[in-house]
Protein backbone atom coordinates (compact mmCIF):
# COMPACT_ATOMS: atom_id res chain seq x y z
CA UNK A 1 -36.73 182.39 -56.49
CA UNK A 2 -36.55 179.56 -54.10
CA UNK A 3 -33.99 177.91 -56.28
CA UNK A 4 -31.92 181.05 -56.22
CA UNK A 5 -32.20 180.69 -52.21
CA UNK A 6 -31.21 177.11 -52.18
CA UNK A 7 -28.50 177.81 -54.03
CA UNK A 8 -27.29 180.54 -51.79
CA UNK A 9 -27.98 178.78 -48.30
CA UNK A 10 -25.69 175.59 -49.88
CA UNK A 11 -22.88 178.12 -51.10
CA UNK A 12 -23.03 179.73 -47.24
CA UNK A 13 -22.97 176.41 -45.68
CA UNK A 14 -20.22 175.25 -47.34
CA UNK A 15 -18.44 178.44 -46.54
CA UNK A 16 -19.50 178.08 -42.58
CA UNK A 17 -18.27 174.05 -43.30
CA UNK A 18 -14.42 175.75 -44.68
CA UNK A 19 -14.11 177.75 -41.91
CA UNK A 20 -15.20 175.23 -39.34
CA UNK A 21 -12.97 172.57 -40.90
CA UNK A 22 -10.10 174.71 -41.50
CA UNK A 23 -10.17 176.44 -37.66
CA UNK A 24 -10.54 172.44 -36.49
CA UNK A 25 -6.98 171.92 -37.96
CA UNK A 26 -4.63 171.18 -34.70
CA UNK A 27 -2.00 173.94 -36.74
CA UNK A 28 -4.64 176.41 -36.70
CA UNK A 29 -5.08 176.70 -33.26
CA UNK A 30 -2.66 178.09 -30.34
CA UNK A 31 -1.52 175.62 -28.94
CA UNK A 32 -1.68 175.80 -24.84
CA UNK A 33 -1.08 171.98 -24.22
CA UNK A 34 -2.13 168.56 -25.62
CA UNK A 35 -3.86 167.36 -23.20
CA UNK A 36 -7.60 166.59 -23.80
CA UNK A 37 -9.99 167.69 -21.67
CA UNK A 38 -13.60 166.33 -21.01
CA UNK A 39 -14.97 168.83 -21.90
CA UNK A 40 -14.80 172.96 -23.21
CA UNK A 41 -13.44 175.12 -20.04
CA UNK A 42 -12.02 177.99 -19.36
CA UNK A 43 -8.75 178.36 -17.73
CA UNK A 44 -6.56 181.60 -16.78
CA UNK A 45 -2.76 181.06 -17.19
CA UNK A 46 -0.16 182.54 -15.21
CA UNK A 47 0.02 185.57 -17.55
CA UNK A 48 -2.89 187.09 -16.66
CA UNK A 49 -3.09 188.61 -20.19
CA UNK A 50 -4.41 185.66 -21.64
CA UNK A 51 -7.34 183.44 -21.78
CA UNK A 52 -7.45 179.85 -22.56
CA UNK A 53 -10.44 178.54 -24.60
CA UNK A 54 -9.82 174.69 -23.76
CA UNK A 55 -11.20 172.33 -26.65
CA UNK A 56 -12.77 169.18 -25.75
CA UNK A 57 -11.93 165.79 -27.38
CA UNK A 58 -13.57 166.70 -30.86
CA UNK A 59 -10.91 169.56 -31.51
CA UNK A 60 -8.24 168.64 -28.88
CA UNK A 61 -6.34 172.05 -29.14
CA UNK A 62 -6.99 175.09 -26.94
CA UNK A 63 -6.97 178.67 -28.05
CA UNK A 64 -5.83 181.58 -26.75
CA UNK A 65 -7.23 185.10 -26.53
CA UNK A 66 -5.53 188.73 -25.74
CA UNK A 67 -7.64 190.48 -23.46
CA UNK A 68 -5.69 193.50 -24.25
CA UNK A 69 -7.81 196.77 -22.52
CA UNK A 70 -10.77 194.51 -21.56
CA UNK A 71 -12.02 194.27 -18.30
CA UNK A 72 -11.98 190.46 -16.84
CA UNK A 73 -15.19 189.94 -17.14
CA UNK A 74 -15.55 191.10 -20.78
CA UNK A 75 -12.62 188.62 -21.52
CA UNK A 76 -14.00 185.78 -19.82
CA UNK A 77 -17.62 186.48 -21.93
CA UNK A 78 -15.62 186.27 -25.20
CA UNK A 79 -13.68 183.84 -24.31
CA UNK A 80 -16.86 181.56 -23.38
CA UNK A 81 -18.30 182.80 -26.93
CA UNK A 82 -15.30 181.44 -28.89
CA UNK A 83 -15.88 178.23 -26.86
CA UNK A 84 -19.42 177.87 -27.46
CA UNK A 85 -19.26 178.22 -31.29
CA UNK A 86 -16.27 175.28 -31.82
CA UNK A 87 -15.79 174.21 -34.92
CA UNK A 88 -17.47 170.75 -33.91
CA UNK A 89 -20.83 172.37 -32.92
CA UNK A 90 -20.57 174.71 -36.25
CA UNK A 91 -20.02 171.63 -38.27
CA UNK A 92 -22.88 170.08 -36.44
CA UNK A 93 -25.50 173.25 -36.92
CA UNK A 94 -24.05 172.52 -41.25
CA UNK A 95 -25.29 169.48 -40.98
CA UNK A 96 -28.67 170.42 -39.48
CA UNK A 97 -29.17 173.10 -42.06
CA UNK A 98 -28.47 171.18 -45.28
CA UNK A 99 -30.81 168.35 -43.85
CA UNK A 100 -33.54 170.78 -44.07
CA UNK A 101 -32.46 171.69 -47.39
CA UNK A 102 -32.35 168.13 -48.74
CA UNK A 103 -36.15 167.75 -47.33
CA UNK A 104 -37.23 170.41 -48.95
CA UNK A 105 -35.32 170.06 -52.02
CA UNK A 106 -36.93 166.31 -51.63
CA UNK A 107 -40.72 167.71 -51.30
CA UNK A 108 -40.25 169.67 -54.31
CA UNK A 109 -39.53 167.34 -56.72
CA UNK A 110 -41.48 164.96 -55.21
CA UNK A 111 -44.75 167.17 -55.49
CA UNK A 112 -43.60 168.01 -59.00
CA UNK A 113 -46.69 166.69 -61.25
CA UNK A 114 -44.99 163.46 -63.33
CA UNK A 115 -45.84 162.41 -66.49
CA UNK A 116 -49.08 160.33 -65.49
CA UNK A 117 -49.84 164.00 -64.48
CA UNK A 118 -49.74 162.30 -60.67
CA UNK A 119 -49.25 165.16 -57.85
CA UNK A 120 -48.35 164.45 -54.63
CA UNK A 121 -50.30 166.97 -52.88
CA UNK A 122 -49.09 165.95 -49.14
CA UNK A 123 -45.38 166.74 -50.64
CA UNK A 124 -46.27 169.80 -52.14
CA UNK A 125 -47.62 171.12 -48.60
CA UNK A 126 -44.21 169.80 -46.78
CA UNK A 127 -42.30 172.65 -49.07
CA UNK A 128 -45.06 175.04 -48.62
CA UNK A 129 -44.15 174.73 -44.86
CA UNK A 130 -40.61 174.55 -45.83
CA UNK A 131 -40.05 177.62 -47.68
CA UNK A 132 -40.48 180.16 -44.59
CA UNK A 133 -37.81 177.88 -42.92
CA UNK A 134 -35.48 178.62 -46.23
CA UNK A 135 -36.21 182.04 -45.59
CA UNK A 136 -35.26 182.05 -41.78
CA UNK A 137 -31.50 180.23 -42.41
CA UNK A 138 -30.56 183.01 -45.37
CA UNK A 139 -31.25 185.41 -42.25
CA UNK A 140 -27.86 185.36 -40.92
CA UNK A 141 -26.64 185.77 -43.95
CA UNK A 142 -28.46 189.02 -44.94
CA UNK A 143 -25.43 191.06 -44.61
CA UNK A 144 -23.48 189.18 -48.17
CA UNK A 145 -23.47 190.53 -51.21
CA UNK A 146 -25.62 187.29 -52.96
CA UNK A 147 -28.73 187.78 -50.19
CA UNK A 148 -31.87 188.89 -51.82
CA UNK A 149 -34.19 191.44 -50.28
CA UNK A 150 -37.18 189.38 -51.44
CA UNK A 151 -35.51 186.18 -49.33
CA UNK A 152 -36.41 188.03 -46.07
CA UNK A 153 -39.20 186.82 -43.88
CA UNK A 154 -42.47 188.04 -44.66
CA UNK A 155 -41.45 190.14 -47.39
């Protein structure tokens, strides 16, 4: 089972890693102006239809957003949502995940018994502690068509 779930969480991630990359791409991206800002901001334009989601130096492009029936307010929240979850930082959170992957993946086969029937029993209790974790990152993903009832927590 835990195989099965590593397999899934590394087939999401590099999903979540497409998307990030792909949405990083300066073409991808409305383009507002060049210039690079310090730092992720919001900005209203003259047309006070749109928001601008500005990107900081790790994406360099700002996006716009149609507020089209929304109040300002509720524009301004989504606008500070797209801006929050940049392709940088979603590229970043990848990275975190499939580190925790690799150490578990690591404890496993390093608590697997080898053929001087040797058994790292320290390892062995790293995955133990691991797998819940495993269980917590397929989470998000509970709504595809791959997750397993038996991956959620505590079942």
């Amino acid at each position: 089972m835990t195989a099965d779930l590593v397999a899934f969480l590394r087939a999401r991630l590099d999903e979540d890693e497409e998307a990030a990359r792909a949405a990083a791409e300066p073409e991808s991206w409305v383009q507002i102006n060049r210039d690079l800002m310090p730092s992720w901001s919001l900005q209203w334009w003259a047309d006070p239809d749109v928001v601008a989601v500005v990107a900081d130096e790790t994406s360099a492009h700002p996006v716009a957003i149609t507020p089209d029936g929304m109040e300002e307010r509720d524009a301004e929240a989504r606008a500070a949502h797209i801006a929050r979850h940049d392709p940088a930082r979603v590229l970043a959170e990848v990275d975190a995940k499939r580190r925790i992957l690799s150490r578990y993946t690591s404890a496993v086969e390093d608590s697997a018994e080898d053929a001087e029937g040797y058994y790292d029993e320290n390892r062995a209790e790293d995955a133990r502690q691991l797998r819940p974790v495993l269980r917590l990152l397929a989470l998000p993903y509970a709504g595809h068509p791959g997750y397993r009832p038996e991956w959620a927590p505590g079942a």
